[in-house]
C-alpha atoms as a PDB file:
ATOM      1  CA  UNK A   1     -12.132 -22.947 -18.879  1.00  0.00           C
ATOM      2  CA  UNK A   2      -8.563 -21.166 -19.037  1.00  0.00           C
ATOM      3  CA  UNK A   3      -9.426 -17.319 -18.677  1.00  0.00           C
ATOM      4  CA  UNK A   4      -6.604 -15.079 -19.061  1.00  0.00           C
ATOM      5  CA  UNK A   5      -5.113 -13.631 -15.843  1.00  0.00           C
ATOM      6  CA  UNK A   6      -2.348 -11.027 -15.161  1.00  0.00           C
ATOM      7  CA  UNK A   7       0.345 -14.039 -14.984  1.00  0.00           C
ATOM      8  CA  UNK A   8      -0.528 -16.059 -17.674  1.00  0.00           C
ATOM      9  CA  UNK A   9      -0.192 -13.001 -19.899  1.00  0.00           C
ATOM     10  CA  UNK A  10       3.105 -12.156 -18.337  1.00  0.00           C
ATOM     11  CA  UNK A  11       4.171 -15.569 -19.072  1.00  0.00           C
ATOM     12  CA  UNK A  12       2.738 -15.779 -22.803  1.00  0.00           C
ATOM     13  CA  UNK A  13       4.468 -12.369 -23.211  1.00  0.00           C
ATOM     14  CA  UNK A  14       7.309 -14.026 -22.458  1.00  0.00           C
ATOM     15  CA  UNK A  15       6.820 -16.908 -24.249  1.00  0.00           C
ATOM     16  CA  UNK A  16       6.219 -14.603 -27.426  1.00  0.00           C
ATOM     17  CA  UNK A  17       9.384 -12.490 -27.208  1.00  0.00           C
ATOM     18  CA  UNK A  18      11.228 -15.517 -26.429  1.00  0.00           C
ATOM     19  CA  UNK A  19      10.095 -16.706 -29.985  1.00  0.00           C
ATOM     20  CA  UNK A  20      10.940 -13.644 -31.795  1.00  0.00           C
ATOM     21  CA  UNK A  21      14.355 -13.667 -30.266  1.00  0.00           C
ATOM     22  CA  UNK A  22      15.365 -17.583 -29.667  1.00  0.00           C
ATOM     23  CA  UNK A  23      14.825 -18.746 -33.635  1.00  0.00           C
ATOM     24  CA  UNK A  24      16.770 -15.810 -35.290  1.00  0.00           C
ATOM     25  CA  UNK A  25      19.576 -16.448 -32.661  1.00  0.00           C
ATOM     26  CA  UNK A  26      19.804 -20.240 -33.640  1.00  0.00           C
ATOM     27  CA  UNK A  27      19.899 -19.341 -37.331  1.00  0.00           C
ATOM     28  CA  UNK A  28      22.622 -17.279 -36.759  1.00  0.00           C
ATOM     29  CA  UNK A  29      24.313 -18.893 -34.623  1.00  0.00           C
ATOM     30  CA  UNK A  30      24.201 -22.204 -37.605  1.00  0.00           C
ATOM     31  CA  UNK A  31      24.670 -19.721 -40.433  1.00  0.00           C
ATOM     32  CA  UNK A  32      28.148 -18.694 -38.667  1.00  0.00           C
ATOM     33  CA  UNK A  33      29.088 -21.819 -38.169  1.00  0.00           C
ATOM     34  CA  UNK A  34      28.246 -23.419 -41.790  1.00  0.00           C
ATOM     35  CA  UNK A  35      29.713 -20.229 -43.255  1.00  0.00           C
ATOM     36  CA  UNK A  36      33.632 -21.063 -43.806  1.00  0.00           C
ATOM     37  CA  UNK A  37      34.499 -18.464 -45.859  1.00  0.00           C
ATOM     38  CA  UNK A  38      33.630 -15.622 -43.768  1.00  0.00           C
ATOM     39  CA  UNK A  39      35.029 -12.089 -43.884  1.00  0.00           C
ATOM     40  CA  UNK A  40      34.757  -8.923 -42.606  1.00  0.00           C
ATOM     41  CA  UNK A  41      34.416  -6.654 -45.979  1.00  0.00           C
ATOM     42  CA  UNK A  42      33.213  -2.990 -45.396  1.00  0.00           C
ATOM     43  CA  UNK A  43      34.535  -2.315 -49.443  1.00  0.00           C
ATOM     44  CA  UNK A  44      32.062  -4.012 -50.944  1.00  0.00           C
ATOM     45  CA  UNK A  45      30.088  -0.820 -51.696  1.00  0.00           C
ATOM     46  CA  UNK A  46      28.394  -2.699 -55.016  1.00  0.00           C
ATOM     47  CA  UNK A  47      26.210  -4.913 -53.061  1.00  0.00           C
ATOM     48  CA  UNK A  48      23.342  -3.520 -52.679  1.00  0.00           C
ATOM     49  CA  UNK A  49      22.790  -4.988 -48.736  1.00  0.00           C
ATOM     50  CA  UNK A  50      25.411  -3.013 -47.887  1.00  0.00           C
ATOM     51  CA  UNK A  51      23.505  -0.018 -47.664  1.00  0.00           C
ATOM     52  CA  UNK A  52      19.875  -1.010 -47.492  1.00  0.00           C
ATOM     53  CA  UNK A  53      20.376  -3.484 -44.268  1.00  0.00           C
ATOM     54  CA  UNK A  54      22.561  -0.662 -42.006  1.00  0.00           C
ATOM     55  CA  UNK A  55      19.638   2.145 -43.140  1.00  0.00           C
ATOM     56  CA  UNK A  56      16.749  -0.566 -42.053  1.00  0.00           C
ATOM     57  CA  UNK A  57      18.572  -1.700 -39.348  1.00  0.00           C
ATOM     58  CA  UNK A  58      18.575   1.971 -37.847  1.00  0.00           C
ATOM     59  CA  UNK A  59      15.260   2.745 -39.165  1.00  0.00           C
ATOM     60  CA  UNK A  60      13.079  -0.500 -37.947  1.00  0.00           C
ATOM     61  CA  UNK A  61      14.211  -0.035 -34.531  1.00  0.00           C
ATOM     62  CA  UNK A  62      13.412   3.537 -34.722  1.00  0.00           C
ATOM     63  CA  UNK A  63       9.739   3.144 -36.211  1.00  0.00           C
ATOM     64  CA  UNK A  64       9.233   0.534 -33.968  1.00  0.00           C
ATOM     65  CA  UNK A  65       9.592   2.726 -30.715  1.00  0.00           C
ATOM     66  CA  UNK A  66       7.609   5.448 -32.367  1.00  0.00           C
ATOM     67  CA  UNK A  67       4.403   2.743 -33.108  1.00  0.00           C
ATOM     68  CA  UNK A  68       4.993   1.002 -29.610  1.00  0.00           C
ATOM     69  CA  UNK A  69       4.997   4.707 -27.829  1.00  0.00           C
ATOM     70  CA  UNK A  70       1.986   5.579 -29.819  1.00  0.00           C
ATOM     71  CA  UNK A  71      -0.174   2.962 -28.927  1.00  0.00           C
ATOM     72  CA  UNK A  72       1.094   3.151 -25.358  1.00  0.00           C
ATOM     73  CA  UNK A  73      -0.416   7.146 -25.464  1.00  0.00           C
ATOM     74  CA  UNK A  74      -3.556   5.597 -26.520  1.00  0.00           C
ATOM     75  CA  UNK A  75      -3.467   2.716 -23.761  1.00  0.00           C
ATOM     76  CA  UNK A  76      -4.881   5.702 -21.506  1.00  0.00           C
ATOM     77  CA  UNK A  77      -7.926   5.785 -22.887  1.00  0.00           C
ATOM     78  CA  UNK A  78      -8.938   2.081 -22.594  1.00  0.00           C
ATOM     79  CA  UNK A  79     -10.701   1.272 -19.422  1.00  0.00           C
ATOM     80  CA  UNK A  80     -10.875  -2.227 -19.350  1.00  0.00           C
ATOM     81  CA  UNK A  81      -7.589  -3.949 -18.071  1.00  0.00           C
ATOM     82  CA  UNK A  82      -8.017  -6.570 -20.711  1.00  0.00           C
ATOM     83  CA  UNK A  83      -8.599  -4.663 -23.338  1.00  0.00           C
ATOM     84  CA  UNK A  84      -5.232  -2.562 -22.408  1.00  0.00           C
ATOM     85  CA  UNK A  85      -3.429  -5.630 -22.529  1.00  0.00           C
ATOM     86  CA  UNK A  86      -4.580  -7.035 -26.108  1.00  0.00           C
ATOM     87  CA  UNK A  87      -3.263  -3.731 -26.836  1.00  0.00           C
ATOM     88  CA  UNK A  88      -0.129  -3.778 -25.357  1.00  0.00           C
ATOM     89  CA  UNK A  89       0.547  -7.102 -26.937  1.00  0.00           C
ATOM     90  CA  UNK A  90      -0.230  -6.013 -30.325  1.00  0.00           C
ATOM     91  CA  UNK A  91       2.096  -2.868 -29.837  1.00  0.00           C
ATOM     92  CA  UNK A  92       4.739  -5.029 -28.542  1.00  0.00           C
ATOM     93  CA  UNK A  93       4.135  -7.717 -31.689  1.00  0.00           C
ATOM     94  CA  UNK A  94       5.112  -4.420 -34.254  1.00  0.00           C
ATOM     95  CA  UNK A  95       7.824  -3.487 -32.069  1.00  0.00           C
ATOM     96  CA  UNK A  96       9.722  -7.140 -32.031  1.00  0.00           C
ATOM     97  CA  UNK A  97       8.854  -7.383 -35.934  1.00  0.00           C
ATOM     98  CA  UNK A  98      10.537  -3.916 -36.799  1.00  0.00           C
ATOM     99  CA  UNK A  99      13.911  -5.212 -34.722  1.00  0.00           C
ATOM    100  CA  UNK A 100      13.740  -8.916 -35.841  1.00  0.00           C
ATOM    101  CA  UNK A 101      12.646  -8.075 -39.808  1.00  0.00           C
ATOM    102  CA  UNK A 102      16.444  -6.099 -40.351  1.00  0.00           C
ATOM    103  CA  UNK A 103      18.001  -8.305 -38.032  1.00  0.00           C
ATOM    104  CA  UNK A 104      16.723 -11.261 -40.297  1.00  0.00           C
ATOM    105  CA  UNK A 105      17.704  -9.301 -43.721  1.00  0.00           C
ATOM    106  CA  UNK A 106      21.125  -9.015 -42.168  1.00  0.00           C
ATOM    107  CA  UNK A 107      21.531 -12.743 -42.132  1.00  0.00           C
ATOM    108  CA  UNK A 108      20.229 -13.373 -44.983  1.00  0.00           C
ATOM    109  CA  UNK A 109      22.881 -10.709 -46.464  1.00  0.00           C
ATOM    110  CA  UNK A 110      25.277 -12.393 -44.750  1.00  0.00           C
ATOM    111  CA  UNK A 111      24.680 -16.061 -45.641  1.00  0.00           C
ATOM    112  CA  UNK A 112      24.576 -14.487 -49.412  1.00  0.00           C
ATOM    113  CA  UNK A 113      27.647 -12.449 -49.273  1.00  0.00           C
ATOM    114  CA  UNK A 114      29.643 -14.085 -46.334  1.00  0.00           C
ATOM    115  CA  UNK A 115      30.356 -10.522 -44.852  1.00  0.00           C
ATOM    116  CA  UNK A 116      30.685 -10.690 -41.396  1.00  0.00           C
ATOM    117  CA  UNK A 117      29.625  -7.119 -41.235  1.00  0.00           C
ATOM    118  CA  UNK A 118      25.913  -8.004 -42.005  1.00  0.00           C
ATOM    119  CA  UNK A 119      26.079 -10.867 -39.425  1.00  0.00           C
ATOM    120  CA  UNK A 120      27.748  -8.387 -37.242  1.00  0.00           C
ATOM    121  CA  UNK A 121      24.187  -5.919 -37.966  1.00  0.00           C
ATOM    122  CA  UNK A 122      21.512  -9.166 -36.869  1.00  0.00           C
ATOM    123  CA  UNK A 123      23.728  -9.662 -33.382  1.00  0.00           C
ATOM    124  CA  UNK A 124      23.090  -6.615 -32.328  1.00  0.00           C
ATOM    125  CA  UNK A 125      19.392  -6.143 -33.426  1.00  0.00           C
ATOM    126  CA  UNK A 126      19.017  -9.497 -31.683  1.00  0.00           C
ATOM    127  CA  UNK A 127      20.433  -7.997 -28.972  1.00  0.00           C
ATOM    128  CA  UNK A 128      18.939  -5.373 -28.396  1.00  0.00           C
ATOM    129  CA  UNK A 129      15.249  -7.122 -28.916  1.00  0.00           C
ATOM    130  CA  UNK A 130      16.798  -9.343 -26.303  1.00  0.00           C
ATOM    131  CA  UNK A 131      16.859  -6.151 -23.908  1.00  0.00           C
ATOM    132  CA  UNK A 132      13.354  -5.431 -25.127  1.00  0.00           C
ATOM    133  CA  UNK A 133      12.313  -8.418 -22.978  1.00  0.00           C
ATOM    134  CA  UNK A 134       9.112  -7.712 -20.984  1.00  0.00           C
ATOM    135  CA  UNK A 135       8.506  -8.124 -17.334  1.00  0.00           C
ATOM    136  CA  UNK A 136       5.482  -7.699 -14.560  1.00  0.00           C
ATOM    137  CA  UNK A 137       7.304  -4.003 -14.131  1.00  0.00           C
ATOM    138  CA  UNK A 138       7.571  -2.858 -17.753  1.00  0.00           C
ATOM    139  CA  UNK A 139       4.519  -3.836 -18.553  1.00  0.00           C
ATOM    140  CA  UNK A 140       2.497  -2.382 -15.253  1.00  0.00           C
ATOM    141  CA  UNK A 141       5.135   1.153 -16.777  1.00  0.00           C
ATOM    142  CA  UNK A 142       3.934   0.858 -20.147  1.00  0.00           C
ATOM    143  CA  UNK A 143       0.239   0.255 -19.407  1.00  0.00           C
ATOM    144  CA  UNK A 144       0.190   3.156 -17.294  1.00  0.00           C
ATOM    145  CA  UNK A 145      -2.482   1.867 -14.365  1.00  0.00           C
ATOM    146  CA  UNK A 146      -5.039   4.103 -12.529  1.00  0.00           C
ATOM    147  CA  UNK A 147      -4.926   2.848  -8.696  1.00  0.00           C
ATOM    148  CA  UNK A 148      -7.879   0.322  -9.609  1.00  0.00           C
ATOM    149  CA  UNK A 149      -6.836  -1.319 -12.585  1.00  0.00           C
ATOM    150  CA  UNK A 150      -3.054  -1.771 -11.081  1.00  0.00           C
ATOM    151  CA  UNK A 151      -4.656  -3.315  -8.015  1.00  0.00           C
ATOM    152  CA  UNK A 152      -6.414  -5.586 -10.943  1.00  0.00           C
ATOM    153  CA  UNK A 153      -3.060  -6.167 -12.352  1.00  0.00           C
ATOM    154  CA  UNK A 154      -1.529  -6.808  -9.528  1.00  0.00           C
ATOM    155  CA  UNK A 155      -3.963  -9.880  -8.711  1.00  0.00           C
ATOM    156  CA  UNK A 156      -1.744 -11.840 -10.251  1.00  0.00           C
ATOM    157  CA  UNK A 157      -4.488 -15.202 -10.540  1.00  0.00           C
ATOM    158  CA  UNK A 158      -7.836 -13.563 -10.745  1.00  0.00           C
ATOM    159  CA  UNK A 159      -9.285 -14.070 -14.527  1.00  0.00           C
ATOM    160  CA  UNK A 160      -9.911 -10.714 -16.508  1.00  0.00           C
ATOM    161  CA  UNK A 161     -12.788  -9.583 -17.584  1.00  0.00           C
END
């Protein structure tokens, strides 16, 4: 039977926000390179991406700290270690959608338009989800662990319950 421990969520965790941030990076690494006729424009006010992907691209990032530091508040009032963590992981799902989503619409925008400046938008929403990478010590920070349950957590092989 393969119960879930402390390091095999670690590692899916990683696993997970390796996904969100691995496949977006390839595509725009291969739309850049396909692209030939590439420019940076920032006078091509008609285009319509040129003001919804910079306004999404602030505000996805921004509503996605605000969900993931709700759902951290109401981590404290979960008792079972396990059950924190299916929490955590669904907080941290919403948070990598709301960077990867605008970071996504900028390539599209790009690969439509050719203007570098939307590519220039996904690098560094990809970048920054790339900093939003989660380790044993964010996660043991975000879940916010009584003396008991970080001694749980801390068993890095014992199965949850």
């Amino acid at each position: 039977m393969n119960q879930l421990t402390p390091k095999k969520f670690i590692a899916a965790q990683g696993l997970l926000h390796l996904g969100f941030t691995f496949m977006p990076a390839m595509l725009v690494a291969v739309s850049y390179l396909q692209n030939q006729d590439s420019s940076f424009n920032l006078s091509d006010t008609s285009n319509p991406f040129f003001y919804v992907v910079p306004i999404l691209a602030i505000l996805g990032p921004l509503l996605g700290s605000y969900l993931y530091a709700k759902k951290k508040k109401e981590l404290t009032k979960i008792d079972s270690l396990k059950t924190k963590l299916g929490a955590l992981q669904a907080a941290m799902i919403i948070n990598y959608a709301t960077i990867e989503g605008p970071a996504l619409l900028g390539l599209v925008a790009f690969m439509q338009s050719g203007n570098l400046f939307f590519l220039a938008i996904a690098v560094v929403l990809l970048a920054y989800l790339f900093l939003q990478r989660p380790t044993k010590a964010k996660i043991e920070r975000d879940l916010q662990l009584d003396f008991e349950l970080k001694n749980q957590f801390n068993q890095q092989d014992t199965p949850l319950t």
